[in-house]
N, C-alpha and C. Protein backbone atom coordinates (compact mmCIF):
# COMPACT_ATOMS: atom_id res chain seq x y z
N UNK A 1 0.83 -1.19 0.00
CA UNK A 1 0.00 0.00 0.00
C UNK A 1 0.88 1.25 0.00
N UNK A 2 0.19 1.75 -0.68
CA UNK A 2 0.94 3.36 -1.32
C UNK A 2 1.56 4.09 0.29
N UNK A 3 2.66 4.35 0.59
CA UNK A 3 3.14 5.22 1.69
C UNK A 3 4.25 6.14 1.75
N UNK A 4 4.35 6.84 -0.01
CA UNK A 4 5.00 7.85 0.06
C UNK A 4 4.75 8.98 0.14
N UNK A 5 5.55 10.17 0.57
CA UNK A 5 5.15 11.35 0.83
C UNK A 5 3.76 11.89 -0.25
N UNK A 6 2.70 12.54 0.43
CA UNK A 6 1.64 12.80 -0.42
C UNK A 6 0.70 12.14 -1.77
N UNK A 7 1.38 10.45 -1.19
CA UNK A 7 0.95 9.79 -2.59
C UNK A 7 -0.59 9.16 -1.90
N UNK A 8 -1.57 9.28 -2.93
CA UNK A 8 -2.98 8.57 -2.84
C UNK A 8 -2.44 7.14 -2.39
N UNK A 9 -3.77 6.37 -1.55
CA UNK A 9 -3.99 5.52 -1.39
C UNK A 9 -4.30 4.43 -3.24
N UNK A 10 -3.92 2.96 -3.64
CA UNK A 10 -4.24 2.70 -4.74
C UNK A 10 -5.31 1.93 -4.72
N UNK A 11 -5.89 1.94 -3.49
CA UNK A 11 -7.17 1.58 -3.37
C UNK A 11 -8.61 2.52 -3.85
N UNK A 12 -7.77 3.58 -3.94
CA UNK A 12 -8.74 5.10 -3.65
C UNK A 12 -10.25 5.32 -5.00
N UNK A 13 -9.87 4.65 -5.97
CA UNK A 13 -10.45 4.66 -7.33
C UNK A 13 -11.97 3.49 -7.25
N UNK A 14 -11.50 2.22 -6.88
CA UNK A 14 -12.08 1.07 -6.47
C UNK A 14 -12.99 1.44 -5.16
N UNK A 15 -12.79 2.37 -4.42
CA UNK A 15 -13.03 2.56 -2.93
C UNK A 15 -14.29 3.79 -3.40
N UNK A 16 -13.96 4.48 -4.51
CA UNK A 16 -14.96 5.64 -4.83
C UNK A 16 -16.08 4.96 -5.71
N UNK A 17 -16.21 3.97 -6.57
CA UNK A 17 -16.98 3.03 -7.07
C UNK A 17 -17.95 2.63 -6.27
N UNK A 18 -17.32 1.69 -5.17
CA UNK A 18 -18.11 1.31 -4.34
C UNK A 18 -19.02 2.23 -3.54
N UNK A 19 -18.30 2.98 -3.09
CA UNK A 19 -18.94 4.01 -2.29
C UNK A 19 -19.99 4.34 -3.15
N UNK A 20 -20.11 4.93 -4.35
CA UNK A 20 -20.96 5.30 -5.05
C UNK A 20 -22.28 5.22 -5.04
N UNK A 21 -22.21 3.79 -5.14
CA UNK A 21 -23.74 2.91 -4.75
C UNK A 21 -24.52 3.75 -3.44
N UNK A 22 -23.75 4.18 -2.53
CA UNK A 22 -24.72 5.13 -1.49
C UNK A 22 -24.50 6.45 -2.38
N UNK A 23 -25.62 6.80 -2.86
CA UNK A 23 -26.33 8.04 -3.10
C UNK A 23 -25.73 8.95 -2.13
N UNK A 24 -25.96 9.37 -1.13
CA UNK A 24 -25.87 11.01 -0.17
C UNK A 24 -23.74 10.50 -0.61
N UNK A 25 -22.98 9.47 -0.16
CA UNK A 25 -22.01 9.51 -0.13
C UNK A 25 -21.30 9.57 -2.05
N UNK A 26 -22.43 9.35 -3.10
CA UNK A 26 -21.91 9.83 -4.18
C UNK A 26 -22.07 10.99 -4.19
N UNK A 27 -22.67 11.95 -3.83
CA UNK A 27 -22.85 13.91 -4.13
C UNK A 27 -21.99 14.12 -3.85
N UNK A 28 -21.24 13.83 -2.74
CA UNK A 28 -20.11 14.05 -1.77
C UNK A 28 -18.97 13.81 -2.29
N UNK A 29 -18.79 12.54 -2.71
CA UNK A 29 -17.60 12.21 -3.37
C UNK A 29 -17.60 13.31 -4.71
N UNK A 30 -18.60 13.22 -5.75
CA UNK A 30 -18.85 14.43 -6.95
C UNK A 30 -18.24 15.96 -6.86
N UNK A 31 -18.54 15.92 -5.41
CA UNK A 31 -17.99 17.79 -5.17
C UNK A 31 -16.46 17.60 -4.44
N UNK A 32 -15.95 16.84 -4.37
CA UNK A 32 -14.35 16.52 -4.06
C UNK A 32 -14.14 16.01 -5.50
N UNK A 33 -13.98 16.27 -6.59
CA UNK A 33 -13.24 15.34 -7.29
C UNK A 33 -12.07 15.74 -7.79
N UNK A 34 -10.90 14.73 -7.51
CA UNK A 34 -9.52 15.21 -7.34
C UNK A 34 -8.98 14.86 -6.08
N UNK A 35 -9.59 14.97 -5.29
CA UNK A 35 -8.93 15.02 -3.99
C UNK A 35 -9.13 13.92 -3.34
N UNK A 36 -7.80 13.46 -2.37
CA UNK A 36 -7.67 12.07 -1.89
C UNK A 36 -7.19 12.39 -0.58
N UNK A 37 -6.96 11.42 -0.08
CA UNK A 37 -6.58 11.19 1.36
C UNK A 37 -5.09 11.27 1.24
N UNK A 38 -3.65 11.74 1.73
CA UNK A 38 -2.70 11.40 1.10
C UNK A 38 -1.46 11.46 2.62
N UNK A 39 -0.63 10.80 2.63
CA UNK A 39 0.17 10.21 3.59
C UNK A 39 1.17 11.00 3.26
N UNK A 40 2.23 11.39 4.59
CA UNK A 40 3.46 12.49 4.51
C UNK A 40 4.40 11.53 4.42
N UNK A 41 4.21 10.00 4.81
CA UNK A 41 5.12 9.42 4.76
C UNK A 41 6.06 9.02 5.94
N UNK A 42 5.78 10.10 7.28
CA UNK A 42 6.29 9.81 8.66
C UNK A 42 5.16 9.76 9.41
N UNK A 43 5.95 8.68 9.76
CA UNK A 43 5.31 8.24 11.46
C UNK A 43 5.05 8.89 11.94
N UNK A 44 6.42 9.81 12.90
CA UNK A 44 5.93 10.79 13.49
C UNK A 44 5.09 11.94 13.57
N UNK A 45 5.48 12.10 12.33
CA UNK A 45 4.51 13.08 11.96
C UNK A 45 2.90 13.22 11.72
N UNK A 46 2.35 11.86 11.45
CA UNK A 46 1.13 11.52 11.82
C UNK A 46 0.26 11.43 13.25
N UNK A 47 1.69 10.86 14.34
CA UNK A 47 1.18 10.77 15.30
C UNK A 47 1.21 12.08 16.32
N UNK A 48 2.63 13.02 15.77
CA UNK A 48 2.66 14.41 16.68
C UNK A 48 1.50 15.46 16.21
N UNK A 49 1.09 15.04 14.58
CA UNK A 49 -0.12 15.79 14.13
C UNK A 49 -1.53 15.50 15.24
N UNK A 50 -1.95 14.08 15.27
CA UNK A 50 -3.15 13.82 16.17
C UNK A 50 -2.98 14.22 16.78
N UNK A 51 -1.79 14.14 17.92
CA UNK A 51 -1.52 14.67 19.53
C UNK A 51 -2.03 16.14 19.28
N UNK A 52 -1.56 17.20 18.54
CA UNK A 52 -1.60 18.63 18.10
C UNK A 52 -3.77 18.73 17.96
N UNK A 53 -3.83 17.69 17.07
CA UNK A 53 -5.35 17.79 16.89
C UNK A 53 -6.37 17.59 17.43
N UNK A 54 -5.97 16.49 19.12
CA UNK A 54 -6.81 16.35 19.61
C UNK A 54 -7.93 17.52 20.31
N UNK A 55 -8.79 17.25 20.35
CA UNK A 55 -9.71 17.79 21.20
C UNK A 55 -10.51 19.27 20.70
N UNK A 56 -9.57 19.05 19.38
CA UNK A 56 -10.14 20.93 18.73
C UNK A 56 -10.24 21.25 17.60
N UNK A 57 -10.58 22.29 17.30
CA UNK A 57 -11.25 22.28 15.63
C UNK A 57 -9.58 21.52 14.79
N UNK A 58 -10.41 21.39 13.26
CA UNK A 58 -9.25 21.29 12.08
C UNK A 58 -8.23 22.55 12.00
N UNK A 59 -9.07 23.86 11.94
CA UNK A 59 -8.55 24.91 11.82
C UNK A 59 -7.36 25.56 12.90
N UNK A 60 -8.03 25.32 14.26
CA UNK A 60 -7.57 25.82 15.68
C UNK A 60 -5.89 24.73 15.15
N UNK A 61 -6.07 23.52 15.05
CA UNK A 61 -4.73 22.67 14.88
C UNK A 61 -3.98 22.80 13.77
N UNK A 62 -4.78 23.47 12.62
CA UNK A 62 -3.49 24.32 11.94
C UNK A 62 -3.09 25.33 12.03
N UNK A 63 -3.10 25.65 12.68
CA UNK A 63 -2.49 27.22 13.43
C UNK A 63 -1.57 26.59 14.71
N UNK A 64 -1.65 26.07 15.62
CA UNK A 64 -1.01 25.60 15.89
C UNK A 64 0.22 25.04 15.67
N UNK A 65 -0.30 23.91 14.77
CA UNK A 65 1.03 23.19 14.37
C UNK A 65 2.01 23.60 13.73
N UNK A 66 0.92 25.12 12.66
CA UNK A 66 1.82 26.32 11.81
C UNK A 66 3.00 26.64 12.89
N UNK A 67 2.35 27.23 13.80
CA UNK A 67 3.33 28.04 14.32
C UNK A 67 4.34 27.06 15.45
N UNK A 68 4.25 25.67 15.87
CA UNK A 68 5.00 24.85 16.11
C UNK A 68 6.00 24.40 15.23
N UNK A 69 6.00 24.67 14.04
CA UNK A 69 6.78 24.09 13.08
C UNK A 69 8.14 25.45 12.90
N UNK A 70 7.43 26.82 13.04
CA UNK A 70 7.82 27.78 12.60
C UNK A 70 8.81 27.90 14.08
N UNK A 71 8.47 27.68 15.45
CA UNK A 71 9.53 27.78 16.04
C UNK A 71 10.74 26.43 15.93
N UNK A 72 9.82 25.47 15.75
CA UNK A 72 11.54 24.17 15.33
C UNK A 72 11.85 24.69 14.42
N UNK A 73 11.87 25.95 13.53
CA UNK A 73 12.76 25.65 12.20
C UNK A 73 12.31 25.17 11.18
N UNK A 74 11.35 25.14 10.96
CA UNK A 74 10.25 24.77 9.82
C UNK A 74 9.58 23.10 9.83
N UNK A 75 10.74 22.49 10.37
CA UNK A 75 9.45 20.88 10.62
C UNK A 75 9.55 20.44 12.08
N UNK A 76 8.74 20.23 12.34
CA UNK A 76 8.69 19.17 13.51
C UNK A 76 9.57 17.84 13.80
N UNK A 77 10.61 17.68 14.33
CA UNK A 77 11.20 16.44 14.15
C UNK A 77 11.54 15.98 15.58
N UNK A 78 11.59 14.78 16.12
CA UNK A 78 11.90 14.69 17.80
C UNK A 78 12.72 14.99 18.47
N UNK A 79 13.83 15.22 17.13
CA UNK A 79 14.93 15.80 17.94
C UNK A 79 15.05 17.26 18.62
N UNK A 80 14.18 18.59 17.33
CA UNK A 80 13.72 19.52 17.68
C UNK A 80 12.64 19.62 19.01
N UNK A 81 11.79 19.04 18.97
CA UNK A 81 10.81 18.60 19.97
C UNK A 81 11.65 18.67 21.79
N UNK A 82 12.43 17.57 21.77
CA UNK A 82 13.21 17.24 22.93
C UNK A 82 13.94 18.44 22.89
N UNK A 83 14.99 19.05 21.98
CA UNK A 83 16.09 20.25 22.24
C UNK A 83 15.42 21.50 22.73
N UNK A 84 13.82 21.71 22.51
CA UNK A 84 13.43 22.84 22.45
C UNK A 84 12.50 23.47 24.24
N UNK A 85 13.00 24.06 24.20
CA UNK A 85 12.42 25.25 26.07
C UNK A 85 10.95 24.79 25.75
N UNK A 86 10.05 23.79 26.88
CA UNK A 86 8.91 24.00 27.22
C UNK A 86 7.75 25.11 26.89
N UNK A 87 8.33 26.22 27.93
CA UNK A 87 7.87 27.57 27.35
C UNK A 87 7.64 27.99 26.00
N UNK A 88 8.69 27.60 25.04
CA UNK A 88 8.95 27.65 23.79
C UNK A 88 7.44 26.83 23.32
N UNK A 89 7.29 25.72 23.34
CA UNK A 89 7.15 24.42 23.01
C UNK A 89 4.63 25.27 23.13
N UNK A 90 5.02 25.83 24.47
CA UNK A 90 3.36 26.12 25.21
C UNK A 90 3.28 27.75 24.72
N UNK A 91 3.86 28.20 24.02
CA UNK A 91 3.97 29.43 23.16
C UNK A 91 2.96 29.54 22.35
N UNK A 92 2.90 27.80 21.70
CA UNK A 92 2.62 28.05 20.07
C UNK A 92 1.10 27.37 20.62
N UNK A 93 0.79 27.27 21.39
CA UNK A 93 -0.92 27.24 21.76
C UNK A 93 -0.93 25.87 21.95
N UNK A 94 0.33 24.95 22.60
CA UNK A 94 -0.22 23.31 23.24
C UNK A 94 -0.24 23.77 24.72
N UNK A 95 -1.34 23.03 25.25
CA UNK A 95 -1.66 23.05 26.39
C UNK A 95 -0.22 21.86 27.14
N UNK A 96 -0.54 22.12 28.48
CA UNK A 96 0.98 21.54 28.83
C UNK A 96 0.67 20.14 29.21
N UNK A 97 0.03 19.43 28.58
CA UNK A 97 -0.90 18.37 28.61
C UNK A 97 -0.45 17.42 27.39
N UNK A 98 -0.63 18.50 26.23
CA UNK A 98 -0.13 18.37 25.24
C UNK A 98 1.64 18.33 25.14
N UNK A 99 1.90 19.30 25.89
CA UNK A 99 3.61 19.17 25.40
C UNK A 99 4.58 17.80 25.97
N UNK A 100 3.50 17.41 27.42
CA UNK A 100 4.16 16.67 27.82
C UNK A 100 3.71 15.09 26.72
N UNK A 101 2.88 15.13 26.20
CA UNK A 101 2.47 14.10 25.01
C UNK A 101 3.23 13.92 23.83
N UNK A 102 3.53 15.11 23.28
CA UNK A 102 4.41 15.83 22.38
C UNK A 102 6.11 15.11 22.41
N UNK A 103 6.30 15.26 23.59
CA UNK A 103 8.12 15.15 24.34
C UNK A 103 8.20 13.76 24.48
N UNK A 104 7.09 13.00 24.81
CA UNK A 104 6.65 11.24 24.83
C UNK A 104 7.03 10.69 23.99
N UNK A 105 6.43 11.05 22.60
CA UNK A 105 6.63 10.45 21.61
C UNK A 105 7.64 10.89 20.96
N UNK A 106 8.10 12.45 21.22
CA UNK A 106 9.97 12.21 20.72
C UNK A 106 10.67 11.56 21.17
N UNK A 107 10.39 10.78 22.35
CA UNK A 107 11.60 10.31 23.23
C UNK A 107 11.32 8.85 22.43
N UNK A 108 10.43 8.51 22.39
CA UNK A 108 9.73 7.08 22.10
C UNK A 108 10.72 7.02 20.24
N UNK A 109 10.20 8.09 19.38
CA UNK A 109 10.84 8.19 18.11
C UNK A 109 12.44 8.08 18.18
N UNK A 110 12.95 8.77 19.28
CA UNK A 110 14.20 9.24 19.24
C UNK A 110 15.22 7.81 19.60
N UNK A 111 14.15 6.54 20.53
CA UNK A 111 15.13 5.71 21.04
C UNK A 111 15.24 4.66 19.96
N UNK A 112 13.41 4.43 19.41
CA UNK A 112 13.41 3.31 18.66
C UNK A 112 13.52 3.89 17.15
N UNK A 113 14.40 3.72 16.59
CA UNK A 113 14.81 3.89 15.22
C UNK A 113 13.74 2.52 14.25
N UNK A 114 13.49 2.00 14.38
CA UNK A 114 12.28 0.71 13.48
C UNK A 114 11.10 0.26 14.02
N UNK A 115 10.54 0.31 12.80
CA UNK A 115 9.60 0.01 13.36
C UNK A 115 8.80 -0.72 12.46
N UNK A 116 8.13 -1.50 12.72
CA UNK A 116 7.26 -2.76 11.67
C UNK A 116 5.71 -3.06 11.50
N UNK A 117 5.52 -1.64 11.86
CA UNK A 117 3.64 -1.50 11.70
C UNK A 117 2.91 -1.84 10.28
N UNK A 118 3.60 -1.53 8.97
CA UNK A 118 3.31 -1.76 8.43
C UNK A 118 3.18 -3.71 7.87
N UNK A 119 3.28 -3.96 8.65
CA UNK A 119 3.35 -6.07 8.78
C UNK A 119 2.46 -6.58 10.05
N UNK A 120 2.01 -5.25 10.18
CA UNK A 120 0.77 -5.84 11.84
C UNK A 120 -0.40 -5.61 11.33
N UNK A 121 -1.38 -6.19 12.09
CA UNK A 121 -3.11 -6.08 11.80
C UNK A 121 -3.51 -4.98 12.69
N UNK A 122 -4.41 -3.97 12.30
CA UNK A 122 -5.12 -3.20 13.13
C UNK A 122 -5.00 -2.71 14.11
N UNK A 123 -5.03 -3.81 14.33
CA UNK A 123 -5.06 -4.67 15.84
C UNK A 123 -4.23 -4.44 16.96
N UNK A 124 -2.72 -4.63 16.01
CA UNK A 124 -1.49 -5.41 16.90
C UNK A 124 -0.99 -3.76 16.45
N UNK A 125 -1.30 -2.74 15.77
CA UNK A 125 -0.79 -1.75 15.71
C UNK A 125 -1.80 -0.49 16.60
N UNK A 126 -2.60 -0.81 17.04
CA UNK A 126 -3.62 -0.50 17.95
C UNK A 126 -2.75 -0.59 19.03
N UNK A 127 -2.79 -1.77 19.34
CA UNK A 127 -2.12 -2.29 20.91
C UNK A 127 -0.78 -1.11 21.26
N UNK A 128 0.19 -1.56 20.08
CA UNK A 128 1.68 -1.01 19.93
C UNK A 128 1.40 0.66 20.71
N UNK A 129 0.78 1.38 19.74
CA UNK A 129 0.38 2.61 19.93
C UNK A 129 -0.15 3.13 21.17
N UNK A 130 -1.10 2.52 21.60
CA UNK A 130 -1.38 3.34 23.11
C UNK A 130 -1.12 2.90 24.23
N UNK A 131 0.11 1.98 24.00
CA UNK A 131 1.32 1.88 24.93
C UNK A 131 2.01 3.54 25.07
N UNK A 132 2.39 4.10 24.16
CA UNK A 132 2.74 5.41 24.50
C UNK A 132 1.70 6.27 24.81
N UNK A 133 2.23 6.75 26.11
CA UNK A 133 1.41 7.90 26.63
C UNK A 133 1.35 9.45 25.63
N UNK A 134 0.12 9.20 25.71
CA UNK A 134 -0.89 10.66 24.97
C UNK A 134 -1.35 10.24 23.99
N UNK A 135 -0.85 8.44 23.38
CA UNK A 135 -1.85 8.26 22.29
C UNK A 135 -2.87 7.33 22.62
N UNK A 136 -4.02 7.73 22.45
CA UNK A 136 -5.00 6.87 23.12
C UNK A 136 -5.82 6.05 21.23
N UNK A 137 -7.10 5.88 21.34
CA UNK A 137 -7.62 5.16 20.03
C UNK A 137 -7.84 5.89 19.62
N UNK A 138 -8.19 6.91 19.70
CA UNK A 138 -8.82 8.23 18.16
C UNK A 138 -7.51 8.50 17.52
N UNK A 139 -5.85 8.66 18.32
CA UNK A 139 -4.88 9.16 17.60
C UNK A 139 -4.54 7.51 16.85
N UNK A 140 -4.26 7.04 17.36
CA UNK A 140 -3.66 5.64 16.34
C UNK A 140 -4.87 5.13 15.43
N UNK A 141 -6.11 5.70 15.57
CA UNK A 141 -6.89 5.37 14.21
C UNK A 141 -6.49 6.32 13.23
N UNK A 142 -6.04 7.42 13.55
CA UNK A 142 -5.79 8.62 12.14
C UNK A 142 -4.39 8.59 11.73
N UNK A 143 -3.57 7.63 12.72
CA UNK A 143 -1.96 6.67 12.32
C UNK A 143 -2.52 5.98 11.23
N UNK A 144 -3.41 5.05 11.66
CA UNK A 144 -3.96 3.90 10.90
C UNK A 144 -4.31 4.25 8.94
N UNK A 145 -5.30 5.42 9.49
CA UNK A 145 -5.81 6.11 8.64
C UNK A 145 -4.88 6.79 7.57
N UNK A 146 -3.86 7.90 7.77
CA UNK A 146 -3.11 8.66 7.33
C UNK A 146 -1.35 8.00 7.31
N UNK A 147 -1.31 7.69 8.07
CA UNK A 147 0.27 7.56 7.49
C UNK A 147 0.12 5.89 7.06
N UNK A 148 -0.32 4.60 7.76
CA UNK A 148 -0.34 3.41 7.27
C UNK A 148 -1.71 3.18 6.20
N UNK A 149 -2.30 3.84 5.99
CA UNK A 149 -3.28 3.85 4.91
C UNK A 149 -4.33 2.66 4.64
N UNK A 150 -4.60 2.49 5.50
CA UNK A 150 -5.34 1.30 5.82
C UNK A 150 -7.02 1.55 5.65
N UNK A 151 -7.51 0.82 4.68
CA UNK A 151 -8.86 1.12 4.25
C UNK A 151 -9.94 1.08 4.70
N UNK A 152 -9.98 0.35 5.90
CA UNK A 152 -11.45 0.21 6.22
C UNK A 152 -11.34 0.54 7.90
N UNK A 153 -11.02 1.34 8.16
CA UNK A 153 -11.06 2.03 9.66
C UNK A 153 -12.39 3.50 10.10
N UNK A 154 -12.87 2.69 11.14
CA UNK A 154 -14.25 3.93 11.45
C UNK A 154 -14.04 4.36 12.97
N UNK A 155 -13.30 5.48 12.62
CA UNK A 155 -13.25 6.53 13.80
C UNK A 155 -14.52 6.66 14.80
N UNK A 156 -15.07 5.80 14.81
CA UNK A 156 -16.77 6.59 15.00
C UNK A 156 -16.37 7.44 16.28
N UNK A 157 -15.43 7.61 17.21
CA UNK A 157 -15.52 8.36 18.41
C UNK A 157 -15.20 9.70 18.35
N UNK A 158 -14.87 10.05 17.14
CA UNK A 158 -14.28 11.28 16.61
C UNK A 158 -16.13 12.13 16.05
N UNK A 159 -15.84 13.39 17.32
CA UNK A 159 -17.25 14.33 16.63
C UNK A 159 -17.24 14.84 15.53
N UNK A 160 -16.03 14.89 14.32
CA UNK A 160 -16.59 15.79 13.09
C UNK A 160 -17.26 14.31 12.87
N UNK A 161 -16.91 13.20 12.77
CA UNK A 161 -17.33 12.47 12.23
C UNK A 161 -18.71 12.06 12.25
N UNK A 162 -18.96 11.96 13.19
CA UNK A 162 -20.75 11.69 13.91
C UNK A 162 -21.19 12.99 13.27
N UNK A 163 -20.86 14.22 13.57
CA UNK A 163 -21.66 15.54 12.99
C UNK A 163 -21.93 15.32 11.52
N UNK A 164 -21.00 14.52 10.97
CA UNK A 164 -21.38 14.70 9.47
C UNK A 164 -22.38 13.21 8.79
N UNK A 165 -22.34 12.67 9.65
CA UNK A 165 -23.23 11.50 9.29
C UNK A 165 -24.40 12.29 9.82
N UNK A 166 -24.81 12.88 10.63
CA UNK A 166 -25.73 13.19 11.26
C UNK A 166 -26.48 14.36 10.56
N UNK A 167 -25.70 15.28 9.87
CA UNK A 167 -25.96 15.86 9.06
C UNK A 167 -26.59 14.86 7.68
N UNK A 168 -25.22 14.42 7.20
CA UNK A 168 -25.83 13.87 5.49
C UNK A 168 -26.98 12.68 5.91
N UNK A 169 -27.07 12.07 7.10
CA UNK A 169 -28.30 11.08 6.81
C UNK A 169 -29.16 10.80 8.00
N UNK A 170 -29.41 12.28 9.09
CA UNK A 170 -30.69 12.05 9.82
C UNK A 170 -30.60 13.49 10.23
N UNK A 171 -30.64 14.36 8.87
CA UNK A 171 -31.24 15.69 9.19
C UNK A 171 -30.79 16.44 10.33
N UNK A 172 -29.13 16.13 10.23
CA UNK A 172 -28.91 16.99 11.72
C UNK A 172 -29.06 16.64 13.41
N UNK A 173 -30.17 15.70 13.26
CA UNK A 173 -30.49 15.17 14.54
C UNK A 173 -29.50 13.79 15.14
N UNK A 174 -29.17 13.91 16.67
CA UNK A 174 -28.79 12.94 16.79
C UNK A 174 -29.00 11.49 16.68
N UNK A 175 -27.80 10.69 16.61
CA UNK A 175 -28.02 9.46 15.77
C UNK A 175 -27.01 8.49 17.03
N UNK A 176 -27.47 7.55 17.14
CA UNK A 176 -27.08 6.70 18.06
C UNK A 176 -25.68 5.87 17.52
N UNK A 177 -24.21 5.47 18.45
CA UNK A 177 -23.53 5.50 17.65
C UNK A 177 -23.83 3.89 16.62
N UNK A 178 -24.69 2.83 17.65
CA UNK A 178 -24.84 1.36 16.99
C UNK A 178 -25.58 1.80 15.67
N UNK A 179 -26.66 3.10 15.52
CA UNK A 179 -26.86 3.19 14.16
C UNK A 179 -25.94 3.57 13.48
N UNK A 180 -24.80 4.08 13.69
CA UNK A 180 -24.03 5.13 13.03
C UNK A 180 -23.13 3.28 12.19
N UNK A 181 -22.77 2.94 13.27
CA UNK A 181 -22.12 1.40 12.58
C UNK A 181 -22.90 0.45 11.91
N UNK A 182 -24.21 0.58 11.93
CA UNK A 182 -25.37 -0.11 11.61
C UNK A 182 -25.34 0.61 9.79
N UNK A 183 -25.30 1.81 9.86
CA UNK A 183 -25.03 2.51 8.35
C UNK A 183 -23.75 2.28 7.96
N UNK A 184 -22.66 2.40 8.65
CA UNK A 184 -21.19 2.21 8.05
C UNK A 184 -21.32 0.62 7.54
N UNK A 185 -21.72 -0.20 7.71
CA UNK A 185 -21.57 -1.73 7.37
C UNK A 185 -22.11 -1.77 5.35
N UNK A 186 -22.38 -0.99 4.86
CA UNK A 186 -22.56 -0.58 3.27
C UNK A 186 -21.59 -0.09 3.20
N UNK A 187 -20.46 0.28 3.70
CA UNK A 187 -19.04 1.38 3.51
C UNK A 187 -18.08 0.37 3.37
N UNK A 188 -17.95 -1.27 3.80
CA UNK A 188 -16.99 -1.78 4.28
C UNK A 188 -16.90 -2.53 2.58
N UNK A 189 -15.46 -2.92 2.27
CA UNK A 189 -14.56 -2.59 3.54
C UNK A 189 -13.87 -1.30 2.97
N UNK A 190 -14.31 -0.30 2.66
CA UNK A 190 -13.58 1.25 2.54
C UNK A 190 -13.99 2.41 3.40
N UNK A 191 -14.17 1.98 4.69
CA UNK A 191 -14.62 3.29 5.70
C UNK A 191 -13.66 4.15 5.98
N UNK A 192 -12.32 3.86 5.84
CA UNK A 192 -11.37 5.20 5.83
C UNK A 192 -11.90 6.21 4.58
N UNK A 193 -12.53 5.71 3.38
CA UNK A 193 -12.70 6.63 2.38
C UNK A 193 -14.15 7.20 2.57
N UNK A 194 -14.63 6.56 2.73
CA UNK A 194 -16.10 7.09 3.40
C UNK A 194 -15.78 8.35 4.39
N UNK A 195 -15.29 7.88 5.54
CA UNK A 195 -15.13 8.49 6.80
C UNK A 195 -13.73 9.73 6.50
N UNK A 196 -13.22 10.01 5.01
CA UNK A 196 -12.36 10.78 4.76
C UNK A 196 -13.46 11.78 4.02
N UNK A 197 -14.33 11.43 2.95
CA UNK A 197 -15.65 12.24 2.21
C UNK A 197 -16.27 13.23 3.26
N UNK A 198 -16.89 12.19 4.12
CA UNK A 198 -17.32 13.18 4.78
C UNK A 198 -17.02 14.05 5.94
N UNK A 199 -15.86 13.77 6.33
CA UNK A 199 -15.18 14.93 7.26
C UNK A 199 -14.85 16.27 6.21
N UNK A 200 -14.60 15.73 4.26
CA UNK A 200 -14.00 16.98 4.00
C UNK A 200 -15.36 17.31 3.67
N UNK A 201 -16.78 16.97 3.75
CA UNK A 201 -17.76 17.70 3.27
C UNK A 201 -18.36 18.93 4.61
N UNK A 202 -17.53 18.49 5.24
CA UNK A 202 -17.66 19.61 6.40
C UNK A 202 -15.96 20.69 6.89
N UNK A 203 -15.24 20.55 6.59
CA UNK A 203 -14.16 21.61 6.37
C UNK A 203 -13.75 21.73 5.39
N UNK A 204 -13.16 23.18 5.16
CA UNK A 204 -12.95 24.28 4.20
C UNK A 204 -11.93 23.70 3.66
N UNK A 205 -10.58 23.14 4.49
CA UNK A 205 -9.37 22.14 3.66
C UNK A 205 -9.26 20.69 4.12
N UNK A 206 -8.64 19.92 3.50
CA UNK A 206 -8.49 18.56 3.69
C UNK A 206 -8.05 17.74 4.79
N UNK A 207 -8.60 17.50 5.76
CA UNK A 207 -7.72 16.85 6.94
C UNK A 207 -6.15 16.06 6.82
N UNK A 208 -5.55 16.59 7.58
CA UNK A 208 -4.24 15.79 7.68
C UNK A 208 -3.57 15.52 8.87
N UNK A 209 -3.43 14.19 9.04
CA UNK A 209 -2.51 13.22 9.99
C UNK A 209 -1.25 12.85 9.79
């Protein structure tokens, strides 16, 4: 599976077909066309992105991470992460909650040089992941999602996500989450592409992990 910097998933074509067959999720797909889900290619960088994203808008976490990047020196890397003043670090709008999550997983990047997620199930890369502190299951599903590219993953605990099912298929009103999986079971097995449609049918730019 495709995991170079900014390259589509090669599932992504086959995955929009299917999808198709649901009506509300073909309009959706129609007014994105062009646009894919696409992987940076680091680890880390997927997982210091979630940590950055939890808990707050798309927008609020690119501003953030903008201006986190802009004090390391233009990227984020663990080594920058660890070298850099706290203060520095709770400047750029992480709560100190966050930084200490942040400094976790540089230390975690910084010791283990390999790593073999891409040869594990779900599952066993689930487990791996929230062994480190600050990543709990919403961040190693958008690992899952964005940097290992794995097709059929449903965030359901993530609110843009519920907001936008809730929107495109019960009028806004709340929706229980066993229905919400009760509708995703027509998505499978491409719910990362599903569950990528409609997060971008509700923000202005493309989510990235």
């Amino acid at each position: 599976m495709a995991t170079a910097k900014n390259k589509k998933p090669d599932y992504w074509f086959k995955a929009k077909r299917h999808l198709s067959k649901d009506a509300t999720l073909a309009r959706i797909i129609k007014a994105y066309k062009g646009e894919t889900l696409a992987s940076r290619g680091s680890a880390f960088f997927s997982l210091a992105r979630a940590i950055v994203g939890q808990q707050i808008s798309v927008k609020a976490a690119d501003t953030v991470w903008n201006k986190l990047a802009a004090v390391l020196g233009g990227e984020v890397l663990p080594a920058t992460v660890l070298d850099t003043d706290v203060s520095h670090l709770r400047a750029c709008g992480l709560s100190g909650q966050k930084v200490i999550y942040l400094r976790e997983l540089s230390q975690f990047f910084a010791t283990r040089s390999r790593h073999d997620w891409h040869l594990k199930s779900d599952e066993q890369v689930m487990a791996d992941l929230i062994s480190i502190k600050g990543i709990g299951k919403w961040s190693a599903e958008m690992f899952l999602m964005f940097h290992l590219m794995r097709p059929d993953v449903f965030p359901i605990g993530d609110l843009g996500l519920r907001k936008a099912i809730e929107r495109h298929y019960n009028k806004s009103k709340k929706m229980a989450p066993e229905k919400m999986h009760r509708l995703a079971e027509r998505w499978k097995p491409y719910r990362t592409v599903a569950t990528w449609y409609l997060w971008r049918s509700l923000d202005p730019v493309p989510i990235e992990y």
